[in-house]
PDB file of N, CA and C in Angstrom:
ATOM      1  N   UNK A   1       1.466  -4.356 -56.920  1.00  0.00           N
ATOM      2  CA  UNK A   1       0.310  -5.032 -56.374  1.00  0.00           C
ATOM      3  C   UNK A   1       0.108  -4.528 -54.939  1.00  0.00           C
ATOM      4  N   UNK A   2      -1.288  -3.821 -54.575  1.00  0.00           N
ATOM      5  CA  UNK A   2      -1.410  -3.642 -53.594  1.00  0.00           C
ATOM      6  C   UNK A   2      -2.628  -4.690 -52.640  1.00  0.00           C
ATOM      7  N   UNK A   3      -1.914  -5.319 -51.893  1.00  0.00           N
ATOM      8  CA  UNK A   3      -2.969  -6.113 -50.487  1.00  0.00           C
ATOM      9  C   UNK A   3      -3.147  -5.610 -49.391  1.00  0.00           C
ATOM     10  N   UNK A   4      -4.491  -5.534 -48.998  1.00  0.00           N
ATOM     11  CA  UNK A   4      -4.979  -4.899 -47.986  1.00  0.00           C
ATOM     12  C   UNK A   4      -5.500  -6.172 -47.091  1.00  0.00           C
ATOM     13  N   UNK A   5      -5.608  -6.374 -45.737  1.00  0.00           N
ATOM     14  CA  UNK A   5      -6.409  -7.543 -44.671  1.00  0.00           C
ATOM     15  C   UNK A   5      -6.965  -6.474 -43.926  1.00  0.00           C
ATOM     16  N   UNK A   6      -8.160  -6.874 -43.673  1.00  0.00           N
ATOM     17  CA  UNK A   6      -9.019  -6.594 -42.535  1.00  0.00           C
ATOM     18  C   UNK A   6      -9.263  -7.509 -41.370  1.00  0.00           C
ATOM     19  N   UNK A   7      -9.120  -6.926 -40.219  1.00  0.00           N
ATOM     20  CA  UNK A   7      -9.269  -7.995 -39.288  1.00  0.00           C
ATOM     21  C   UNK A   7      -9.791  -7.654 -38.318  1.00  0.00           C
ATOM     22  N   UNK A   8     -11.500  -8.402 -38.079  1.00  0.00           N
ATOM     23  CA  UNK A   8     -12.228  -7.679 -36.965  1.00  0.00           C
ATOM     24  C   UNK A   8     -11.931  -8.993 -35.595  1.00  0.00           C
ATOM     25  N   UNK A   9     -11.426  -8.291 -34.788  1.00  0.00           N
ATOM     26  CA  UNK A   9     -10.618  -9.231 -33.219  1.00  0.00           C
ATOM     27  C   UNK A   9     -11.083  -8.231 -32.085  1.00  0.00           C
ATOM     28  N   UNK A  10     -11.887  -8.908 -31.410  1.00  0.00           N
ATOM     29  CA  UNK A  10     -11.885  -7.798 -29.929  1.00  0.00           C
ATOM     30  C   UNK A  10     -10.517  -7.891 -29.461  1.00  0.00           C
ATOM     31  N   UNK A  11     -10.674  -6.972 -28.629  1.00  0.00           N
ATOM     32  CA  UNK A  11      -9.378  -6.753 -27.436  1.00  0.00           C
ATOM     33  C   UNK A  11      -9.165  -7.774 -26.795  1.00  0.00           C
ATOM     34  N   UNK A  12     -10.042  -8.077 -26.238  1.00  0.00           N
ATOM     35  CA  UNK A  12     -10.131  -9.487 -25.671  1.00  0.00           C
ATOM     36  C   UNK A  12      -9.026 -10.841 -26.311  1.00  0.00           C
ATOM     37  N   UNK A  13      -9.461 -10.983 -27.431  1.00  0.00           N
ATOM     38  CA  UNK A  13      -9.037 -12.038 -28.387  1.00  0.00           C
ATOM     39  C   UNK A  13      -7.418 -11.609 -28.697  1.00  0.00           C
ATOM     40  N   UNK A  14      -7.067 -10.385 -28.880  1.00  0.00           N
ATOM     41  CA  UNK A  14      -5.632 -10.034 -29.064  1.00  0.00           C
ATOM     42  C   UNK A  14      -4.836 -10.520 -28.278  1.00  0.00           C
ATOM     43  N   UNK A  15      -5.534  -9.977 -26.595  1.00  0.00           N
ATOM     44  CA  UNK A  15      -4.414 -10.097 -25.315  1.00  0.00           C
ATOM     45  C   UNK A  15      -4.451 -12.029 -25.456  1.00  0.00           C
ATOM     46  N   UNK A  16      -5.627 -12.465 -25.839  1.00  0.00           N
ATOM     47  CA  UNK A  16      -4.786 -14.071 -25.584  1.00  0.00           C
ATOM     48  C   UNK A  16      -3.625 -14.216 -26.756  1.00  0.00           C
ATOM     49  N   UNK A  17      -4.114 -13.909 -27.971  1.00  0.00           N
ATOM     50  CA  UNK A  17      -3.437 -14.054 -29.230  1.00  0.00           C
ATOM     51  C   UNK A  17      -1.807 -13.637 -29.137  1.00  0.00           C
ATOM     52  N   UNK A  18      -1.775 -12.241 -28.307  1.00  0.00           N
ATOM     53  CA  UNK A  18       0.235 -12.054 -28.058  1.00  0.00           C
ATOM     54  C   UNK A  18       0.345 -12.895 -26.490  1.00  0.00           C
ATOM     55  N   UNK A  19      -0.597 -13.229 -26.016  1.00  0.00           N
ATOM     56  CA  UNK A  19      -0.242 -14.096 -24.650  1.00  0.00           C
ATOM     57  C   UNK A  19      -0.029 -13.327 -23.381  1.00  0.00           C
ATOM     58  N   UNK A  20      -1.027 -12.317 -23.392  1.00  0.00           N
ATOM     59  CA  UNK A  20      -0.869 -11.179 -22.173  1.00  0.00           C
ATOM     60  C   UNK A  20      -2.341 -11.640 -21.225  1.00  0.00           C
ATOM     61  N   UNK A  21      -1.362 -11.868 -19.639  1.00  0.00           N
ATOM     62  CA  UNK A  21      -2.748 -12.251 -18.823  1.00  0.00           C
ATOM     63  C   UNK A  21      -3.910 -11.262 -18.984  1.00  0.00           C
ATOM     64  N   UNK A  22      -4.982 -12.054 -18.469  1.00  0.00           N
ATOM     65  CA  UNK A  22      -6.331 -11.385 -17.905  1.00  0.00           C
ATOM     66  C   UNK A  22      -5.955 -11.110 -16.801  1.00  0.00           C
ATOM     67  N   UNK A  23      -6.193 -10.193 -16.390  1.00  0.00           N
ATOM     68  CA  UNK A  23      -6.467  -9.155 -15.217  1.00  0.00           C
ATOM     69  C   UNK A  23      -7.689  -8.642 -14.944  1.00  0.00           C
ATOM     70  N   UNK A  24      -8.629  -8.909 -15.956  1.00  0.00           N
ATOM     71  CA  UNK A  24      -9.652  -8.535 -15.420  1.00  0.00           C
ATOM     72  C   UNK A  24     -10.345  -8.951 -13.926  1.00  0.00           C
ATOM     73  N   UNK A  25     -10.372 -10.131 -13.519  1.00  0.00           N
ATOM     74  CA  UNK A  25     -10.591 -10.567 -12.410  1.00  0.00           C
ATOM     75  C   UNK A  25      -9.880  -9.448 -11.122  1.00  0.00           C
ATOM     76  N   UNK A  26      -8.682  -9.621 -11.286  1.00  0.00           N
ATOM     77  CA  UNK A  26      -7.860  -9.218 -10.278  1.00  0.00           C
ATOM     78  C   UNK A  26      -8.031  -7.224 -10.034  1.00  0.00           C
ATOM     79  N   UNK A  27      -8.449  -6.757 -11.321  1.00  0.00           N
ATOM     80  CA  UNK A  27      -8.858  -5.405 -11.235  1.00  0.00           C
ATOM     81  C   UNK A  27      -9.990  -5.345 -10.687  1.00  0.00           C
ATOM     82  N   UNK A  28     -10.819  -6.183 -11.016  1.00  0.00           N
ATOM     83  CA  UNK A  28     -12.437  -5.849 -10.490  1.00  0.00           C
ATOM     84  C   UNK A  28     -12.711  -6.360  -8.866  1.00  0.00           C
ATOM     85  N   UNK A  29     -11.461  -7.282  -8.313  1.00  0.00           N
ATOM     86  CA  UNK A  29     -11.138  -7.538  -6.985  1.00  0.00           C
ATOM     87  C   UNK A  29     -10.169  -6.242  -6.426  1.00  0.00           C
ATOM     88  N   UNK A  30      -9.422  -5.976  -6.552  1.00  0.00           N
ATOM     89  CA  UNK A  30      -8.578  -4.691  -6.109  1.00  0.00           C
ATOM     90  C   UNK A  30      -9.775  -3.284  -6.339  1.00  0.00           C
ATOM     91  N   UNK A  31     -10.414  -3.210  -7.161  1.00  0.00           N
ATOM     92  CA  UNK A  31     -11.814  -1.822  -7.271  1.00  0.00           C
ATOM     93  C   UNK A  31     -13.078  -2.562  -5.812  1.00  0.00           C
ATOM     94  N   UNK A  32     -13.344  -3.695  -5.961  1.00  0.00           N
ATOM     95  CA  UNK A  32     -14.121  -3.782  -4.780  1.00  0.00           C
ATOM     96  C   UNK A  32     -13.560  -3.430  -3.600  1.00  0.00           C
ATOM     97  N   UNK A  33     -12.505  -4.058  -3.382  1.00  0.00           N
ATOM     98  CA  UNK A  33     -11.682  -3.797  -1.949  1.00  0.00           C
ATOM     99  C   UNK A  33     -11.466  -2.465  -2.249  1.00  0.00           C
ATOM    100  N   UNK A  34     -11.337  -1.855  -2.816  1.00  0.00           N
ATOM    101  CA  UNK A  34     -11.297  -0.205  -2.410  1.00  0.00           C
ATOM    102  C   UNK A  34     -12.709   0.384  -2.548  1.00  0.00           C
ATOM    103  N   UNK A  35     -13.403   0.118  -2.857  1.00  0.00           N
ATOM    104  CA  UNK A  35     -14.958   0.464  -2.876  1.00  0.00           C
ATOM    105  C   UNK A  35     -15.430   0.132  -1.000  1.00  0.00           C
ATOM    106  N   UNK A  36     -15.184  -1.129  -0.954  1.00  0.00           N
ATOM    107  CA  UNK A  36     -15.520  -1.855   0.608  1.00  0.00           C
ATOM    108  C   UNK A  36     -15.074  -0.776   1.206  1.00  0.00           C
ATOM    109  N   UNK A  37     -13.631  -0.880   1.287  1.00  0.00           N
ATOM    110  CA  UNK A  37     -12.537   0.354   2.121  1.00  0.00           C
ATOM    111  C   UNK A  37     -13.640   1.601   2.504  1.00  0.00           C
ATOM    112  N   UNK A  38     -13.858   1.972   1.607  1.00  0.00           N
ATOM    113  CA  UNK A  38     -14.452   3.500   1.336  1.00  0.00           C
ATOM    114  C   UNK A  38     -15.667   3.679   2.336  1.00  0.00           C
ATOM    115  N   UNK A  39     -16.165   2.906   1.909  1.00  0.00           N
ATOM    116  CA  UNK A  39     -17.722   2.388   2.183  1.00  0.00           C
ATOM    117  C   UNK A  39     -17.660   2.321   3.766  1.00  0.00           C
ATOM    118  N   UNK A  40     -17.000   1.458   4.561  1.00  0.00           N
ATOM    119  CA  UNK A  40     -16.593   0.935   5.957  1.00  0.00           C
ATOM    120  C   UNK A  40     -16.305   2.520   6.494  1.00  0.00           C
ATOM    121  N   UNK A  41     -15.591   3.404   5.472  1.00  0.00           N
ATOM    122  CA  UNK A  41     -14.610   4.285   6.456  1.00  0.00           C
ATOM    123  C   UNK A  41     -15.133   5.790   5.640  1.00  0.00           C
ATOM    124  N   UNK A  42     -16.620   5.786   5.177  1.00  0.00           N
ATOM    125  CA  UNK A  42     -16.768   7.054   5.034  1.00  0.00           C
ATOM    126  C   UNK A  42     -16.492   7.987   6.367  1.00  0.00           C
ATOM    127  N   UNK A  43     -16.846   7.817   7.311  1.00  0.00           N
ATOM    128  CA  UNK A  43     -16.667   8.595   8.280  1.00  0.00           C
ATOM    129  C   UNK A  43     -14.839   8.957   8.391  1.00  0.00           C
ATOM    130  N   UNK A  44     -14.451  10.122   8.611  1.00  0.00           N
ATOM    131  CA  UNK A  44     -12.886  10.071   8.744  1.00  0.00           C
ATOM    132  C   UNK A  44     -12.072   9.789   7.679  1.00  0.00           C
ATOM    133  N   UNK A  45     -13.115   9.903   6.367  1.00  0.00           N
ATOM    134  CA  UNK A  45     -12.205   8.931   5.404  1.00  0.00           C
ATOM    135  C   UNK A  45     -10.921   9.500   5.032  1.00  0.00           C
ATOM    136  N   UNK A  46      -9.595   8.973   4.756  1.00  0.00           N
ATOM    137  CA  UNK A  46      -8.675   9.198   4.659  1.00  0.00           C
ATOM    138  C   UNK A  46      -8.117   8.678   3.173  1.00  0.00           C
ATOM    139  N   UNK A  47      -7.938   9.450   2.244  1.00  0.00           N
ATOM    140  CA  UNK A  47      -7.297   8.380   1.089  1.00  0.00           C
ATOM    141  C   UNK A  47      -6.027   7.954   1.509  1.00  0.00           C
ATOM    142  N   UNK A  48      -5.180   8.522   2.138  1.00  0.00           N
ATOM    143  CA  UNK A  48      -3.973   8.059   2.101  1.00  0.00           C
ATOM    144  C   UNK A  48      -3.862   6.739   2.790  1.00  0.00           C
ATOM    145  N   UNK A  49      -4.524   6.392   3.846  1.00  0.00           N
ATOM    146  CA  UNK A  49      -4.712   5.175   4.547  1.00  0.00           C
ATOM    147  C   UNK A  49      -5.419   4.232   3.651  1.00  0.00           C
ATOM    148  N   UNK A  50      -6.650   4.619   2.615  1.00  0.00           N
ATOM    149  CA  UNK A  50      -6.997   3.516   1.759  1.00  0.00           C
ATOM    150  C   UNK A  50      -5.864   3.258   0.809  1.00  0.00           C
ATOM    151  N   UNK A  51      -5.103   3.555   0.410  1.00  0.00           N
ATOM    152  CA  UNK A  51      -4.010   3.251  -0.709  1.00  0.00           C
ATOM    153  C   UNK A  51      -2.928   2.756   0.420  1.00  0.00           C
ATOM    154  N   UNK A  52      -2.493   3.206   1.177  1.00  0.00           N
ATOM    155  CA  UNK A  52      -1.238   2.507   2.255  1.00  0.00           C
ATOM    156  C   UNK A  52      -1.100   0.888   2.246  1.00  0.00           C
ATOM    157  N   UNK A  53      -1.453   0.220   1.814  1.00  0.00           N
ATOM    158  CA  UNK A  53      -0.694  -1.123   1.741  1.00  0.00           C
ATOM    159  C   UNK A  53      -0.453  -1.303   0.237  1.00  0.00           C
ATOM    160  N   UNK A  54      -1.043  -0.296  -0.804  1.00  0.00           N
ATOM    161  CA  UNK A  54      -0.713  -1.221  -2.171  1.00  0.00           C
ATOM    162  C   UNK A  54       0.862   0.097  -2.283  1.00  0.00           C
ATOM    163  N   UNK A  55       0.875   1.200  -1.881  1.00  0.00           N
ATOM    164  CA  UNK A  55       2.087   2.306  -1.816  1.00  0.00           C
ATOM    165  C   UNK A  55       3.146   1.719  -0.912  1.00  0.00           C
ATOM    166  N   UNK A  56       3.019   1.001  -0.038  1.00  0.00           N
ATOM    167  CA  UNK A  56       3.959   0.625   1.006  1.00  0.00           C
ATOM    168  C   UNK A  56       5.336   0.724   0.249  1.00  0.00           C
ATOM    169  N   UNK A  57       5.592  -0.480  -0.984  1.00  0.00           N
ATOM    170  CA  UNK A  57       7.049  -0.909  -1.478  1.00  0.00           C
ATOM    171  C   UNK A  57       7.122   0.430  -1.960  1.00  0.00           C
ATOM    172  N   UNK A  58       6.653   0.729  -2.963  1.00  0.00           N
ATOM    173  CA  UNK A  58       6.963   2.067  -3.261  1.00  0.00           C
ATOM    174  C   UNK A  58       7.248   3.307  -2.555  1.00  0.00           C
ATOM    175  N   UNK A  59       7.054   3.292  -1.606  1.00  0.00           N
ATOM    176  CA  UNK A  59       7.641   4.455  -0.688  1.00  0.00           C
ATOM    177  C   UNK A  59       8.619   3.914  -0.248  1.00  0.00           C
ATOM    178  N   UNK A  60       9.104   2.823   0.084  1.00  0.00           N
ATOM    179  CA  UNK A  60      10.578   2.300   0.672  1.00  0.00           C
ATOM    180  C   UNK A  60      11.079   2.250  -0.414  1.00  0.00           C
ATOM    181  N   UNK A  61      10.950   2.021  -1.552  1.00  0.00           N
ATOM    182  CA  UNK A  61      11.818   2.557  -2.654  1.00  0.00           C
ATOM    183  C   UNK A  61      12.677   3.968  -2.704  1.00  0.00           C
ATOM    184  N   UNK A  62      11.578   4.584  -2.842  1.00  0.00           N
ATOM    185  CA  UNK A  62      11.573   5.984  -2.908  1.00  0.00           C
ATOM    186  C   UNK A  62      12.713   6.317  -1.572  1.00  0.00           C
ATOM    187  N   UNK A  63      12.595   5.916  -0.468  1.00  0.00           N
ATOM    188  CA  UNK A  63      13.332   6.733   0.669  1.00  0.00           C
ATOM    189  C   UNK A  63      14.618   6.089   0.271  1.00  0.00           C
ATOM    190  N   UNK A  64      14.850   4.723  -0.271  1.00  0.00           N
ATOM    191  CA  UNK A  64      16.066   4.306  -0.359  1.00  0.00           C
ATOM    192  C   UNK A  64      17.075   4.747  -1.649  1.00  0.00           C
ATOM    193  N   UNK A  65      16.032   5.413  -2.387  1.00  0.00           N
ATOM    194  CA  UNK A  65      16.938   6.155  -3.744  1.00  0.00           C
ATOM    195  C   UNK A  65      16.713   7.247  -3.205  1.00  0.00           C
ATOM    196  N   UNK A  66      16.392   8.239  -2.296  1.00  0.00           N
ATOM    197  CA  UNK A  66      16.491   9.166  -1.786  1.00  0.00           C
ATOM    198  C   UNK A  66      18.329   9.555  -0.789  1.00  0.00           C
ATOM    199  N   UNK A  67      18.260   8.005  -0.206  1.00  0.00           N
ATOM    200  CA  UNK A  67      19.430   7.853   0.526  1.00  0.00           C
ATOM    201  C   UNK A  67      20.336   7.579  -0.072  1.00  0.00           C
ATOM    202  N   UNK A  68      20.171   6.731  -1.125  1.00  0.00           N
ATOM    203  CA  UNK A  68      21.727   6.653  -2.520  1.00  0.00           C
ATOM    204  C   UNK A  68      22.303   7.943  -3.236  1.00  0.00           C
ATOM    205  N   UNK A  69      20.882   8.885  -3.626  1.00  0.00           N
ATOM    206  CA  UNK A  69      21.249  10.215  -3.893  1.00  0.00           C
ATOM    207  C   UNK A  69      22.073  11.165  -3.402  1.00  0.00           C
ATOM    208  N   UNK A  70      21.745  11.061  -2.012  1.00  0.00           N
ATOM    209  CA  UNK A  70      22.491  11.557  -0.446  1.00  0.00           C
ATOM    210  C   UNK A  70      23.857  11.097  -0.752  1.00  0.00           C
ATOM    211  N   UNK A  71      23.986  10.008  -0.757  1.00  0.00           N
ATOM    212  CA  UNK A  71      25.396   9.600  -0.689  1.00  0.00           C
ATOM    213  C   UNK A  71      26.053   9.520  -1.530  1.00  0.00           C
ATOM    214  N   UNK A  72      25.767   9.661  -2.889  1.00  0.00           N
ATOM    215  CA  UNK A  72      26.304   9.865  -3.736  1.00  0.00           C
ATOM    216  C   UNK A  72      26.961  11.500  -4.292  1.00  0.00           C
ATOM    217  N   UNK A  73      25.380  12.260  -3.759  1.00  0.00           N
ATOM    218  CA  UNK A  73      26.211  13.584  -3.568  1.00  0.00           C
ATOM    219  C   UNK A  73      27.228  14.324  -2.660  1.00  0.00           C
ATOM    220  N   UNK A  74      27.376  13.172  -1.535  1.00  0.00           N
ATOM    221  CA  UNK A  74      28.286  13.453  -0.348  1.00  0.00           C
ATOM    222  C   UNK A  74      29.581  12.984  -0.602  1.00  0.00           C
ATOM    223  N   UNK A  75      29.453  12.058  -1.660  1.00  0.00           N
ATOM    224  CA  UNK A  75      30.851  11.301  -1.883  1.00  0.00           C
ATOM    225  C   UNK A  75      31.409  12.530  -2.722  1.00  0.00           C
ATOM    226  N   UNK A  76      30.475  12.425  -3.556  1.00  0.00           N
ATOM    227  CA  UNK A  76      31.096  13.321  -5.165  1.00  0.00           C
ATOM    228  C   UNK A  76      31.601  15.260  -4.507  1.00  0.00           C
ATOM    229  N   UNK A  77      31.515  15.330  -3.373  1.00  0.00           N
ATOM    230  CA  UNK A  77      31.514  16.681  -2.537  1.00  0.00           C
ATOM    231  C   UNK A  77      32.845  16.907  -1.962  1.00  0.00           C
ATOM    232  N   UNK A  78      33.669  15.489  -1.920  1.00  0.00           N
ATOM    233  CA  UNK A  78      34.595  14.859  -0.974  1.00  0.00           C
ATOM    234  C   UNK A  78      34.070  14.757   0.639  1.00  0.00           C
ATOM    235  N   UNK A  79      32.744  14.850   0.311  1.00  0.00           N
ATOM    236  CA  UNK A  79      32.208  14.538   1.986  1.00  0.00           C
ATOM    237  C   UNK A  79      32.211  16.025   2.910  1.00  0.00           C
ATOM    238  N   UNK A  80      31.753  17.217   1.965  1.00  0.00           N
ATOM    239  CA  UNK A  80      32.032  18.334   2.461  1.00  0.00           C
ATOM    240  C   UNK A  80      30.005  18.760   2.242  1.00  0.00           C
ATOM    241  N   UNK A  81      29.928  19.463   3.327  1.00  0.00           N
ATOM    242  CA  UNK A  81      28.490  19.754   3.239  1.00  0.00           C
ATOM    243  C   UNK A  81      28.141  20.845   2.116  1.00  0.00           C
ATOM    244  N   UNK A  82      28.671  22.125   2.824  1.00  0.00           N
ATOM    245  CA  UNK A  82      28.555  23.263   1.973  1.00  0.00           C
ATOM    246  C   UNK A  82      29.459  23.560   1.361  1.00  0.00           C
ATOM    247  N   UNK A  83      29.545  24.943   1.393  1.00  0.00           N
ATOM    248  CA  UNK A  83      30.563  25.661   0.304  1.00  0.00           C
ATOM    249  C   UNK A  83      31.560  26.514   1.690  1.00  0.00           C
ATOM    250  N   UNK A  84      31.402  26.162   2.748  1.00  0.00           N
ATOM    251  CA  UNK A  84      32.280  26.802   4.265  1.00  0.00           C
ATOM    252  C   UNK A  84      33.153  25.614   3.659  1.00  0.00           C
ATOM    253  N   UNK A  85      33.046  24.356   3.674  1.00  0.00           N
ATOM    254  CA  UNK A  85      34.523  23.471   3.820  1.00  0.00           C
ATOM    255  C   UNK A  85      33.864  22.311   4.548  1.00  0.00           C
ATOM    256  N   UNK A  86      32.961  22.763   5.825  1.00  0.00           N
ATOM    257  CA  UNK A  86      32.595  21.747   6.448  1.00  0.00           C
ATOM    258  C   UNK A  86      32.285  20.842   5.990  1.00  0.00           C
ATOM    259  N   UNK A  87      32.597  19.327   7.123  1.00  0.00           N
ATOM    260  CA  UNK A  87      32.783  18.125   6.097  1.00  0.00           C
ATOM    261  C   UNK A  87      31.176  17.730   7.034  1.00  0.00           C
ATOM    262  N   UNK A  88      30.960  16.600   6.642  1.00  0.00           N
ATOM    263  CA  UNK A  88      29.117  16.256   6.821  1.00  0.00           C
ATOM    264  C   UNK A  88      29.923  15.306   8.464  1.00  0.00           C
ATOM    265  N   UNK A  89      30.857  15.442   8.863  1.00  0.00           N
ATOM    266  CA  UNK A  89      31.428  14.517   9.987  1.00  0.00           C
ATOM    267  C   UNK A  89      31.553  15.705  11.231  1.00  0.00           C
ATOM    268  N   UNK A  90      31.276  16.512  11.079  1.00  0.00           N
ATOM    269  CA  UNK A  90      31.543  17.633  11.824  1.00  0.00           C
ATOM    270  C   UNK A  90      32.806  18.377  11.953  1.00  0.00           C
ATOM    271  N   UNK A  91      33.986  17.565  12.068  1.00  0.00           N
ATOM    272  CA  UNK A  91      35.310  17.762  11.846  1.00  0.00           C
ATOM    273  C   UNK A  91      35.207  18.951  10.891  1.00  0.00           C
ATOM    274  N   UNK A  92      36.382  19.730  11.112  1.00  0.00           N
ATOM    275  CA  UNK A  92      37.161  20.866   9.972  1.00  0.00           C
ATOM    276  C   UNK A  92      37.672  20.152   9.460  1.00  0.00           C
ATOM    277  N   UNK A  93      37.906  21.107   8.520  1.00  0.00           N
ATOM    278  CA  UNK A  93      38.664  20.712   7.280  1.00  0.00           C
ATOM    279  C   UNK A  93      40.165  20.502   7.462  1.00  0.00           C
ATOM    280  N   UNK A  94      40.270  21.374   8.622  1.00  0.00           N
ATOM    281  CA  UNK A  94      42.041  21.747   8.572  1.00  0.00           C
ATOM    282  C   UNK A  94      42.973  19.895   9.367  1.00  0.00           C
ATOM    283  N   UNK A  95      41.355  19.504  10.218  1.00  0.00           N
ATOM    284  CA  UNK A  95      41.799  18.382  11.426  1.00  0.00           C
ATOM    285  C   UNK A  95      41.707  16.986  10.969  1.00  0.00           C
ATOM    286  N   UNK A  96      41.856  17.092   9.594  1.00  0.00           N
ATOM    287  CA  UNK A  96      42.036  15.864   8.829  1.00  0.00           C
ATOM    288  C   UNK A  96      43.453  15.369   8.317  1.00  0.00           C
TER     289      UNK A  96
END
């Protein structure tokens, strides 16, 4: 026995149906404020300054897994920079 359902549901009707917010509001507020942005600052406009407060966390992310990387490859090195010996402390190798 084969059963087939058809089921005509906007998009709309789904996202309440699995229980996923509307955002629509909050997108069409975040597109004005960058529209405004734009608008105010054609002159000089800069994208990087219009995006700078919603990038903020994300770039302090970024520098701080940048700095775990660092240190993780400094540990795993025994704390030696290059391939001379030198250690990342300035010290030789020999004055340890």
């Amino acid at each position: 026995m084969k059963v087939s359902v058809d089921i005509d549901i906007a998009p709309e009707e789904v996202r309440k149906l699995v229980g996923l917010p509307d955002v629509e509001a909050f997108q069409r507020q975040m597109m004005d404020d960058i529209r405004e942005r734009m608008m105010t600052g054609v002159e000089g406009y800069d994208p990087i300054k219009l995006f700078q407060p919603y990038m903020a966390g994300t770039m302090a992310s970024w520098d701080l897994f940048q700095k775990m990387l660092s240190n993780v490859s400094t540990t795993a090195t025994g704390g030696k920079d290059d391939a001379s010996g030198r250690s990342t402390d300035g010290a030789s190798p020999r004055s340890k």
